[in-house]
Protein backbone atom coordinates (compact mmCIF):
# COMPACT_ATOMS: atom_id res chain seq x y z
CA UNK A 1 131.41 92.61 126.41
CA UNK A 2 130.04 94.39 129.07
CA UNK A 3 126.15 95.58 127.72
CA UNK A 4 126.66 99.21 129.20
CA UNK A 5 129.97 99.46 126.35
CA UNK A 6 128.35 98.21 123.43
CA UNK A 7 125.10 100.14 123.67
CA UNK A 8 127.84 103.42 124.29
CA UNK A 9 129.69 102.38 121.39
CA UNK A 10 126.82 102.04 118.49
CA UNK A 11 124.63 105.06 119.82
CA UNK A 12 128.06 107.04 119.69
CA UNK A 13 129.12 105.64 115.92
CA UNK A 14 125.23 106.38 114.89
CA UNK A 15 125.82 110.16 116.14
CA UNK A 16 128.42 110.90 113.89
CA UNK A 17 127.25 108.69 110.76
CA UNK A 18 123.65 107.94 110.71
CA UNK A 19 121.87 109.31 107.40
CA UNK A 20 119.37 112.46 107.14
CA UNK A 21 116.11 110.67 106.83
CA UNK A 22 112.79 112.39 107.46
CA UNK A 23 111.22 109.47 109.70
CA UNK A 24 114.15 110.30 112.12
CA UNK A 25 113.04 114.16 112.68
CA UNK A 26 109.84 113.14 114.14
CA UNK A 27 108.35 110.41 117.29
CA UNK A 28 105.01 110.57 115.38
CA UNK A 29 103.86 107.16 115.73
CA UNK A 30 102.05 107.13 112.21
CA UNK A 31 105.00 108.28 110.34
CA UNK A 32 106.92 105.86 112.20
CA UNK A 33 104.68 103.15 110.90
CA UNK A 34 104.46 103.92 107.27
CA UNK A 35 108.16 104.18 107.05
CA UNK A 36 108.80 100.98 108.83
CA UNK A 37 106.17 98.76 106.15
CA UNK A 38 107.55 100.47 103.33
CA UNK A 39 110.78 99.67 104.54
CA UNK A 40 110.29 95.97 104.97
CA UNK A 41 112.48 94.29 102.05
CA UNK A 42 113.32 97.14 100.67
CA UNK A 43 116.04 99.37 100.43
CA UNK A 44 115.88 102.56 102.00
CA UNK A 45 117.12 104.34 98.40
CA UNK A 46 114.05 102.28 96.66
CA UNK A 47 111.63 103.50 99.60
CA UNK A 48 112.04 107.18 100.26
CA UNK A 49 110.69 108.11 97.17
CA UNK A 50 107.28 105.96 98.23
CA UNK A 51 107.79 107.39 101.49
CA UNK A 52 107.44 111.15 100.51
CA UNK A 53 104.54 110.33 98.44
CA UNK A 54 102.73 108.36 100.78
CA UNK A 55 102.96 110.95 103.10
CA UNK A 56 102.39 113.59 100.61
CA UNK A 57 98.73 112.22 99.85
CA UNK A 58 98.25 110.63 103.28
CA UNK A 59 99.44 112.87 105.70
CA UNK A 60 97.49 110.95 108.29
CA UNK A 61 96.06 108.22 109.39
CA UNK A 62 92.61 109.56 108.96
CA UNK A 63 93.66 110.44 105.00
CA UNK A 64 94.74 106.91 104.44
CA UNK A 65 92.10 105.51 105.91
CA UNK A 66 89.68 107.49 103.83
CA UNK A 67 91.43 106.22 100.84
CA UNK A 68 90.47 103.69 97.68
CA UNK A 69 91.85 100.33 97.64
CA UNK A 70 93.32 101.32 93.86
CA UNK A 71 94.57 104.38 95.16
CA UNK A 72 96.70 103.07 97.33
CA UNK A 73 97.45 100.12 95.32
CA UNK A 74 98.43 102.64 92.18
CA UNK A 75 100.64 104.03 94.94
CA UNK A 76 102.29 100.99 95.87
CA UNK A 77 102.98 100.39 92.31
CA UNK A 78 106.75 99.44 91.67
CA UNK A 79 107.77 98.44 95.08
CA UNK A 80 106.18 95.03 95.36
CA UNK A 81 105.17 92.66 98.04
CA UNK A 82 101.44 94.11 97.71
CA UNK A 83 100.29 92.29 101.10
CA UNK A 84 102.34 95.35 102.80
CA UNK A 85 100.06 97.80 100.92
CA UNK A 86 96.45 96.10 102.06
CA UNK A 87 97.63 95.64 105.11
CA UNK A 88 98.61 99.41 106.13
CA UNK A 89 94.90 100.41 104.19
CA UNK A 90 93.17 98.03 106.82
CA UNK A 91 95.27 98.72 109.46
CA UNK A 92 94.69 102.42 108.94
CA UNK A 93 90.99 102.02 108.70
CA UNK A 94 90.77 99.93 112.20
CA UNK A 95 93.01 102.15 113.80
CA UNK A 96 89.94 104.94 112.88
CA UNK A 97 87.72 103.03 113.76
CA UNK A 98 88.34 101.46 116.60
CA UNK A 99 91.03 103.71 118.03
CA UNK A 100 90.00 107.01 116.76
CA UNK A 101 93.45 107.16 114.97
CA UNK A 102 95.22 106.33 117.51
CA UNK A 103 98.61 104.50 117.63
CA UNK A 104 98.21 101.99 120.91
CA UNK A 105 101.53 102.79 122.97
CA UNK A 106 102.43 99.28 123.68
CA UNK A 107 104.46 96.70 121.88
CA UNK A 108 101.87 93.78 122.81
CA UNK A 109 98.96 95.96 121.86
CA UNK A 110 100.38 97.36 118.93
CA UNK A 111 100.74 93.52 117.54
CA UNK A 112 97.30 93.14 117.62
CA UNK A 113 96.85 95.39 114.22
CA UNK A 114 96.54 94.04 111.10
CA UNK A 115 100.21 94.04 109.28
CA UNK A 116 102.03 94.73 112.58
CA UNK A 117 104.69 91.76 113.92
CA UNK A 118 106.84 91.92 116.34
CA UNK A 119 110.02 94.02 114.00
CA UNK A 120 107.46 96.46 113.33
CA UNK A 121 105.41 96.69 116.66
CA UNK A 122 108.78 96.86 118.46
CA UNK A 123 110.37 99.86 116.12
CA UNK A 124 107.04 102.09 116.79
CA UNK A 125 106.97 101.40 120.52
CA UNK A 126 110.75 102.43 121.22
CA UNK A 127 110.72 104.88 118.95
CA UNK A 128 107.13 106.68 119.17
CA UNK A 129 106.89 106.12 122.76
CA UNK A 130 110.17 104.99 123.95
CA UNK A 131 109.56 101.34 125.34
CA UNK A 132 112.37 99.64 126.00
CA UNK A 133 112.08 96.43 123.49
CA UNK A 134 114.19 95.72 120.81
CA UNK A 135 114.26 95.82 117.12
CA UNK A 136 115.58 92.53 115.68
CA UNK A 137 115.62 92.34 111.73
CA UNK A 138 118.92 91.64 109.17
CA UNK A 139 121.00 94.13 110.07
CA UNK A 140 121.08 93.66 113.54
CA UNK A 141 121.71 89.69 113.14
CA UNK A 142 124.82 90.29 111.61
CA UNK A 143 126.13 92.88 113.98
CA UNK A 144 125.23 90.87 116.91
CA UNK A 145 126.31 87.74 115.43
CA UNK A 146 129.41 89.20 114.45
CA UNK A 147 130.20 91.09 117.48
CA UNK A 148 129.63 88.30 119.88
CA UNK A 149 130.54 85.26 117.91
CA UNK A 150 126.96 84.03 118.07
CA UNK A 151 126.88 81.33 115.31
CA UNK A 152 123.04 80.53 116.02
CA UNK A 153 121.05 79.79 112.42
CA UNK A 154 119.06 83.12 112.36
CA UNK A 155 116.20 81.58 110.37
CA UNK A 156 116.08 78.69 113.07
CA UNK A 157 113.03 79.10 115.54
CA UNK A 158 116.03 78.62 118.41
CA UNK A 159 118.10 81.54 117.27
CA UNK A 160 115.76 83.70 116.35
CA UNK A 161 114.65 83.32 120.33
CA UNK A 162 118.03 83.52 121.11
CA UNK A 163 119.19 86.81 118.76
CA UNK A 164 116.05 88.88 120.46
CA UNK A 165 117.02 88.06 124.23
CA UNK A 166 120.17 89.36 123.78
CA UNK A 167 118.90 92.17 122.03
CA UNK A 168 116.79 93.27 124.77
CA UNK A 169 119.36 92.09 127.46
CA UNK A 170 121.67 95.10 125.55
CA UNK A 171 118.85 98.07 125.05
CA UNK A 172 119.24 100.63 127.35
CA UNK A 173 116.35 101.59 129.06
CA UNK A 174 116.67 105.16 128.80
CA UNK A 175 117.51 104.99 125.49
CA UNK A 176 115.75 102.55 123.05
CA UNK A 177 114.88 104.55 120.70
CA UNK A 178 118.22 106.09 119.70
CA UNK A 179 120.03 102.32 119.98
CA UNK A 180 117.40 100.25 117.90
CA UNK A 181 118.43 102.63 114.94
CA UNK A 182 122.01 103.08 115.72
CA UNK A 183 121.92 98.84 115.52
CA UNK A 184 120.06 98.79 112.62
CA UNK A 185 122.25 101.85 110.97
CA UNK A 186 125.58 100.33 112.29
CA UNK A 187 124.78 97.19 110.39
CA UNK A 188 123.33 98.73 106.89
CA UNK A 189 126.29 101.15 106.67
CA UNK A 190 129.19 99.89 108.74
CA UNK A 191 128.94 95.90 109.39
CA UNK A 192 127.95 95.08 106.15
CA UNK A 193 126.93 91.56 104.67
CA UNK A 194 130.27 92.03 102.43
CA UNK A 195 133.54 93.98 103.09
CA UNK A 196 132.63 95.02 106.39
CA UNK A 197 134.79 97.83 107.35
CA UNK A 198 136.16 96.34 110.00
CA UNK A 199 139.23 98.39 110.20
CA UNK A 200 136.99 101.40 111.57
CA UNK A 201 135.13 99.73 113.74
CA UNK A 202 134.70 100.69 117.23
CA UNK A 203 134.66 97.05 118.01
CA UNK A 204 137.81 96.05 116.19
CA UNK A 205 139.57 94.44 119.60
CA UNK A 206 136.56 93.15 120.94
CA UNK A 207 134.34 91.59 117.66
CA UNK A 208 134.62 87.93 117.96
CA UNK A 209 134.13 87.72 114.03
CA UNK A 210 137.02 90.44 113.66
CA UNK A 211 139.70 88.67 115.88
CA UNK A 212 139.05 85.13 114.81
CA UNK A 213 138.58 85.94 111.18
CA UNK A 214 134.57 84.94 111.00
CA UNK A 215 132.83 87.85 108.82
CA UNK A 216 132.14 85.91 106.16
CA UNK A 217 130.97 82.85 108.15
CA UNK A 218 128.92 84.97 110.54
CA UNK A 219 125.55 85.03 110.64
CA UNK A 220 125.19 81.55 109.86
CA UNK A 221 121.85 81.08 107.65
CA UNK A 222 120.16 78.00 106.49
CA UNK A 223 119.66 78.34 101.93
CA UNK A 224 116.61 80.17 100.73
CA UNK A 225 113.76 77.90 99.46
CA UNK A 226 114.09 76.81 95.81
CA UNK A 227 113.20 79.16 93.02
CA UNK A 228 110.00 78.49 91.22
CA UNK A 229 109.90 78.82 87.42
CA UNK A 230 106.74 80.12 86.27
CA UNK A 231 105.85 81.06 82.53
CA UNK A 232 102.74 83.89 82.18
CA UNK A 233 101.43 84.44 78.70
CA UNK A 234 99.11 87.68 78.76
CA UNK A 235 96.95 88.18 76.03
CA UNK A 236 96.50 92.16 75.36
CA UNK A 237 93.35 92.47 73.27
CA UNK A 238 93.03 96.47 71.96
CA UNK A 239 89.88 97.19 70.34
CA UNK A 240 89.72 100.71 69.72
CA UNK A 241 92.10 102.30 71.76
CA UNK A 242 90.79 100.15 74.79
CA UNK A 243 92.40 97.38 76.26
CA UNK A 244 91.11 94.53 78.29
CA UNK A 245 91.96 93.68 81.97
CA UNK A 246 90.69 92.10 84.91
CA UNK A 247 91.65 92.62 88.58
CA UNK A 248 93.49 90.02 90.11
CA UNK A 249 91.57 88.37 92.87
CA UNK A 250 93.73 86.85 96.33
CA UNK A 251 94.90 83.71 96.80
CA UNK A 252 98.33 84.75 94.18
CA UNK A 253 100.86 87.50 93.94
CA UNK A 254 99.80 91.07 93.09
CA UNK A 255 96.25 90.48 94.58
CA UNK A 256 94.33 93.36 93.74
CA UNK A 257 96.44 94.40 91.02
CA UNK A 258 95.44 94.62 87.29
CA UNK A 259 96.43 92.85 84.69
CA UNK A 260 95.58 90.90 81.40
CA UNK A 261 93.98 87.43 80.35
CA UNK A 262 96.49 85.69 81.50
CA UNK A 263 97.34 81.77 80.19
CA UNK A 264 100.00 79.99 82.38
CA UNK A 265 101.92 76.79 81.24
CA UNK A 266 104.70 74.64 82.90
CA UNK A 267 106.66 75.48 80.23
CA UNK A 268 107.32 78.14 77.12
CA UNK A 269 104.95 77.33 74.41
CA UNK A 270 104.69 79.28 71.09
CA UNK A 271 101.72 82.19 71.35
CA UNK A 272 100.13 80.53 67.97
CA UNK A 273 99.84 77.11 69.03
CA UNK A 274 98.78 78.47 72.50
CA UNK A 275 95.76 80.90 71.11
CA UNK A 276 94.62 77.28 69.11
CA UNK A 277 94.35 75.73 72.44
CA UNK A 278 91.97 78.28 73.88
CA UNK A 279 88.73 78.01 72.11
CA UNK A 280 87.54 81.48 73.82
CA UNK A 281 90.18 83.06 71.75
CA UNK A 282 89.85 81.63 68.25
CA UNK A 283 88.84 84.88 66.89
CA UNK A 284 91.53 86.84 68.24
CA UNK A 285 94.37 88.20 65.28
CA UNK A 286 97.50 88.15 66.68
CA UNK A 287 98.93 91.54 65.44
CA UNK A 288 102.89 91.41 67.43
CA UNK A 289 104.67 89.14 69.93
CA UNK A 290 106.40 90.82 72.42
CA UNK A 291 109.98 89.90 73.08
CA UNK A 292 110.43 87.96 76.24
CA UNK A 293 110.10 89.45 79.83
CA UNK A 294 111.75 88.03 82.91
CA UNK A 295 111.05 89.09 86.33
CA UNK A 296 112.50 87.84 89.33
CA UNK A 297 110.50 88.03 93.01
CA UNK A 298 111.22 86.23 96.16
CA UNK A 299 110.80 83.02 95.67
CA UNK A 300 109.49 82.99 91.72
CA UNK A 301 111.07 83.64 88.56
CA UNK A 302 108.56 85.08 86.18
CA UNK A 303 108.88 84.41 82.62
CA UNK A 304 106.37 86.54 80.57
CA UNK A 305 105.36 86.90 76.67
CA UNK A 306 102.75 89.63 76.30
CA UNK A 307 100.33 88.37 72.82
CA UNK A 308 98.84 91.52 71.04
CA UNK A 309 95.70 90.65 69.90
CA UNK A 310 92.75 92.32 67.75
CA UNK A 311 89.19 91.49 67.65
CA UNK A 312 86.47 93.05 65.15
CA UNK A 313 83.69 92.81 67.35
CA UNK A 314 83.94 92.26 71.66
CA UNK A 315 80.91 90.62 71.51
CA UNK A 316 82.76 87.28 70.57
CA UNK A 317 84.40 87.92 74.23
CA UNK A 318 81.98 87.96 76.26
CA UNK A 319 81.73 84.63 77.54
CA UNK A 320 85.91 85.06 78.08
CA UNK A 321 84.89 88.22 79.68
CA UNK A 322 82.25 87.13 82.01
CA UNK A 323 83.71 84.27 82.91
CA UNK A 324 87.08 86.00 84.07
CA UNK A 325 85.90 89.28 85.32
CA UNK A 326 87.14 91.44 82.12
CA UNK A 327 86.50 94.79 80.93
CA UNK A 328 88.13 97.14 78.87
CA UNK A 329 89.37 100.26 79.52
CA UNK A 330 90.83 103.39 77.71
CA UNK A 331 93.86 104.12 78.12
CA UNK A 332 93.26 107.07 80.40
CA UNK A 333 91.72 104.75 82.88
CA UNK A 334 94.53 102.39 82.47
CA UNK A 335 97.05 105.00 83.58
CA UNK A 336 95.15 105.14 87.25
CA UNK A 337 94.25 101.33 87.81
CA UNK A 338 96.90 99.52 90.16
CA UNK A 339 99.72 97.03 88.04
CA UNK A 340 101.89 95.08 88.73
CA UNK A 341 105.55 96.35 87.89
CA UNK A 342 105.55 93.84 84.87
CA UNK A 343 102.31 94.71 83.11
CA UNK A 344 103.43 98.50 83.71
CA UNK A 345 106.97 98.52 82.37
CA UNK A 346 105.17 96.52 79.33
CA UNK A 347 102.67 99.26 78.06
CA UNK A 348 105.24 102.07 78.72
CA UNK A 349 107.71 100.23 75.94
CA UNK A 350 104.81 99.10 73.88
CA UNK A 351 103.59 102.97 73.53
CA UNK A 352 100.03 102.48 75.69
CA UNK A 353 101.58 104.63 78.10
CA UNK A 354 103.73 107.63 78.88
């Protein structure tokens, strides 16, 4: 298919159907940015609302950069894949520093700030400052895959090369900006990972996958990595209406997050036998045993049991508390620290929280 056709064809099916979204009213580089990380394996219904209030409370880059750590964290909250979160703090603090908060308008030098690949660097550059380079992530796989019969394995090192060539053989030059989201929109809305409406499509004739009958073959991509199993026991010690948590240092999910003591086993173990194991803990009381919690990530299934505990005096802790970092806090200082989803959803139905 002749490139000149296809880039007419999406840009005119994006006119009359692309959604009312409030990154696409403006070229603003920063706004461009912060929609782009929170968009990254995320839905765009689970992201506007982070969206709005990220850019209700950091209405620049300056703002964010000015920022806490937990504020933006506490922000975060909910929508996961934390790394995202530290990485548009520190990018917003070098881009002040070093920039005086300013966007670079290149794709290579854009790449060069902290949290910024190639997906992201290339939306802000065609976008913010119209450079033609292309925007490669799921969506536009699948439409290209589909469209030209390009059965490449996207997660293979050879098609990914492949997939972006041909995406920047198609942009137009005088129009990247408009075509990297009419690609990107096409494939969310229209050429869909299943029941594509290919009946409507403006490539119906021409769509290799349509006329030989390859949607659901098309893109070809090599299994996801095998789940991991892991089993968290928290142990929530209240002593007088304050409860005691630790920040969660790198090297793990939810870095930077808080959370409680935390025991983890290979398997599911009974909370008693587990406390007797611990000699830090043998003057806990366990007062209730939550039910159990499951949540599922990326690559990890999470299986959690949340202990309630009781202690008469804290000062039996504080070796526990020293050596892991602990503290307690009331619950009004709860409410602001940073938590993972989990831990939040957890004091909400155990009555710690609104």
């Amino acid at each position: 298919m002749d490139k000149r056709l296809f880039s007419k064809n999406i840009i005119g099916w994006y006119e009359l159907n692309k959604r009312s979204l409030p990154w696409r009213t403006t070229q603003d580089p920063y706004k461009i940015w912060l929609s782009e990380i929170i968009l990254q394996q995320t839905r765009i219904a689970q992201g506007l609302p982070y969206y709005k209030t990220f850019e209700k409370n950091f209405p620049d880059v300056e703002s964010l950069a000015a920022a806490k750590p937990d504020k933006v964290l506490r922000l975060w909250q909910g929508l996961g894949y934390y790394s995202r979160a530290r990485n548009l703090h520190a990018c917003a603090k070098q881009l002040v520093k070093t920039l005086n908060g300013k966007f670079p308008s290149s794709f290579e030098e854009l790449k060069k700030l902290p949290g910024i690949g190639d997906y992201t660097a290339a939306a802000i550059a065609s976008i913010s400052f119209r450079e033609p380079v292309a925007v490669v992530d799921g969506n536009v796989f699948r439409v290209l895959a589909r469209v030209f019969g390009i059965d490449l394995d996207i997660a293979s090192s050879e098609g990914k090369k492949y997939f972006l060539k041909k995406a920047n053989e198609l942009i137009p030059t005088d129009m990247p900006d408009i075509f990297n989201q009419a690609v990107m929109e096409f494939g969310a809305l229209h050429c869909t990972p299943q029941n594509p409406k290919c009946e409507s499509c403006p490539f119906e004739r021409s769509c290799v996958a349509n006329v030989m009958d390859l949607q659901k073959l098309l893109p070809v991509k090599t299994p996801k990595q095998k789940i991991r199993k892991r089993y968290f026991n928290y142990v929530v010690v209240n002593h007088r209406g304050k409860l005691l948590m630790r920040k969660r240092v790198a090297g793990d999910i939810w870095s930077g997050l808080y959370d409680f003591y935390l025991i983890e086993t290979k398997k599911s173990i009974k909370p008693y036998a587990l406390l007797k194991q611990e000699k830090k803990l043998d003057k806990l009381v366990i007062e209730e045993i939550s039910v159990l919690y499951k949540h599922i990530l990326s690559h990890q299934h999470l299986i959690t049991r949340f202990i309630k505990c009781s202690v008469k005096s804290p000062e039996v802790l504080k070796p526990l508390m020293n050596e892991n970092t602990l503290k307690f806090y009331s619950i009004a200082q709860v409410e602001k620290l940073p938590k993972p989803i989990l831990v939040n959803r957890f004091l909400k139905e155990s009555g710690y929280l609104d």
